[in-house]
Protein backbone atom coordinates (compact mmCIF):
# COMPACT_ATOMS: atom_id res chain seq x y z
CA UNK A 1 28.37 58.27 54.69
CA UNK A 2 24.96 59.03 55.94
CA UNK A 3 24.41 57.67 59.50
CA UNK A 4 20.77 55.98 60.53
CA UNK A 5 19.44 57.15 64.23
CA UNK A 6 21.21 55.53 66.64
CA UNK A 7 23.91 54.06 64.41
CA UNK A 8 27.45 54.85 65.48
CA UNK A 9 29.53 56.50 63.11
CA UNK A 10 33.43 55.14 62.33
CA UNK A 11 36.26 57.77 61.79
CA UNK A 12 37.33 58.44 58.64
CA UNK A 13 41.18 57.77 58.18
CA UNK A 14 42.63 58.40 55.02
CA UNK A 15 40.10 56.89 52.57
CA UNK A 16 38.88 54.36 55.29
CA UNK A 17 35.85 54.32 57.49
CA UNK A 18 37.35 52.41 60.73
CA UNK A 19 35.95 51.31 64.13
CA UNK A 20 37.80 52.62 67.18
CA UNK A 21 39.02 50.32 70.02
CA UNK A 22 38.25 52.72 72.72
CA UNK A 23 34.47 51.66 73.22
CA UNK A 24 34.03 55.54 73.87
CA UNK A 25 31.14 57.50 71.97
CA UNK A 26 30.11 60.92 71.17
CA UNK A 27 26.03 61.99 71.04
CA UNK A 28 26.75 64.42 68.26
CA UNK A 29 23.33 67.01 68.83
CA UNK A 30 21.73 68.60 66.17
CA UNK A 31 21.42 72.25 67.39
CA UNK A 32 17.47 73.03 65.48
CA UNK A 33 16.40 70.08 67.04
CA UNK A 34 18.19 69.99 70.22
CA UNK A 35 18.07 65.61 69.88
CA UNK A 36 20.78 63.31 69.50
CA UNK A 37 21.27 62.69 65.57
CA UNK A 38 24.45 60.68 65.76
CA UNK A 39 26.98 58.99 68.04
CA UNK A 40 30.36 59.65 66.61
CA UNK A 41 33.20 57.12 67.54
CA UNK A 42 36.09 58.87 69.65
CA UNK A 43 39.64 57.77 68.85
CA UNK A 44 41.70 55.96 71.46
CA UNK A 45 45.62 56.14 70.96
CA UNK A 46 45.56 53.08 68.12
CA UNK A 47 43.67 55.83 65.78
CA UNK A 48 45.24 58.55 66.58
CA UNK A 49 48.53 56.74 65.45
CA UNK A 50 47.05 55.61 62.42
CA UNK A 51 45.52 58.69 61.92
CA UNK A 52 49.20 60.46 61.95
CA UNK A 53 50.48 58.05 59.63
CA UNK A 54 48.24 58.56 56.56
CA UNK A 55 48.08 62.17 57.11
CA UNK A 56 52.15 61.46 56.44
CA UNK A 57 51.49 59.75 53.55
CA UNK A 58 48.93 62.26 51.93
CA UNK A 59 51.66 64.98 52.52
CA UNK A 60 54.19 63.15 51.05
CA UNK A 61 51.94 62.41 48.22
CA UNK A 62 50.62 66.51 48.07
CA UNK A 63 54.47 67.79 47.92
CA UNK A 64 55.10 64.99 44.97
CA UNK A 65 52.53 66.65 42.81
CA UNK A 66 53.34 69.56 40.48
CA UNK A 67 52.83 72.91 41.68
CA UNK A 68 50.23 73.20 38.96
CA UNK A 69 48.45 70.12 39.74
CA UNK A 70 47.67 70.90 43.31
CA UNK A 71 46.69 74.59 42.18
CA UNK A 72 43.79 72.58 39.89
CA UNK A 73 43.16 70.99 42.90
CA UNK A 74 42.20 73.15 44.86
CA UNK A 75 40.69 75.26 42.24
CA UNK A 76 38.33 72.39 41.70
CA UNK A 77 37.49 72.31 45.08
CA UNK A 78 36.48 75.74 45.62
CA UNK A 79 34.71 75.60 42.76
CA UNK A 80 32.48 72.10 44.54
């Protein structure tokens, strides 16, 4: 996802792009330019749960894969 000036960007979750309920922000600042570029979404304790429970999931999913899969897998993604 590619973030327009001044647009605030969700967290990623999983495979989900979500809003945070904790009205807070982040001006992320692009060090060349020394100017705001983006304003990040900070997680309040709703996301943070969430969070934990997909990362759950994926591992569950990881460990479920053959030994060889996930070695293609990663593989793959050295080689991107």
């Amino acid at each position: 996802m590619t973030a327009t000036l001044g647009e605030t960007v969700g967290l990623l979750v999983g495979d989900q792009r979500i809003t945070t309920t904790s009205g807070r922000t982040h001006d992320h600042i692009y060090p060349a330019t020394g100017r705001s570029n983006a304003t990040i979404a900070l997680a309040g304790a709703d996301e943070i749960d969430r969070a934990v429970t997909a990362a759950r999931e994926a591992q569950r999913e990881w460990v479920a894969l053959p030994v060889d899969r996930r070695r293609d897998m990663r593989l793959d993604l050295a080689d991107a």
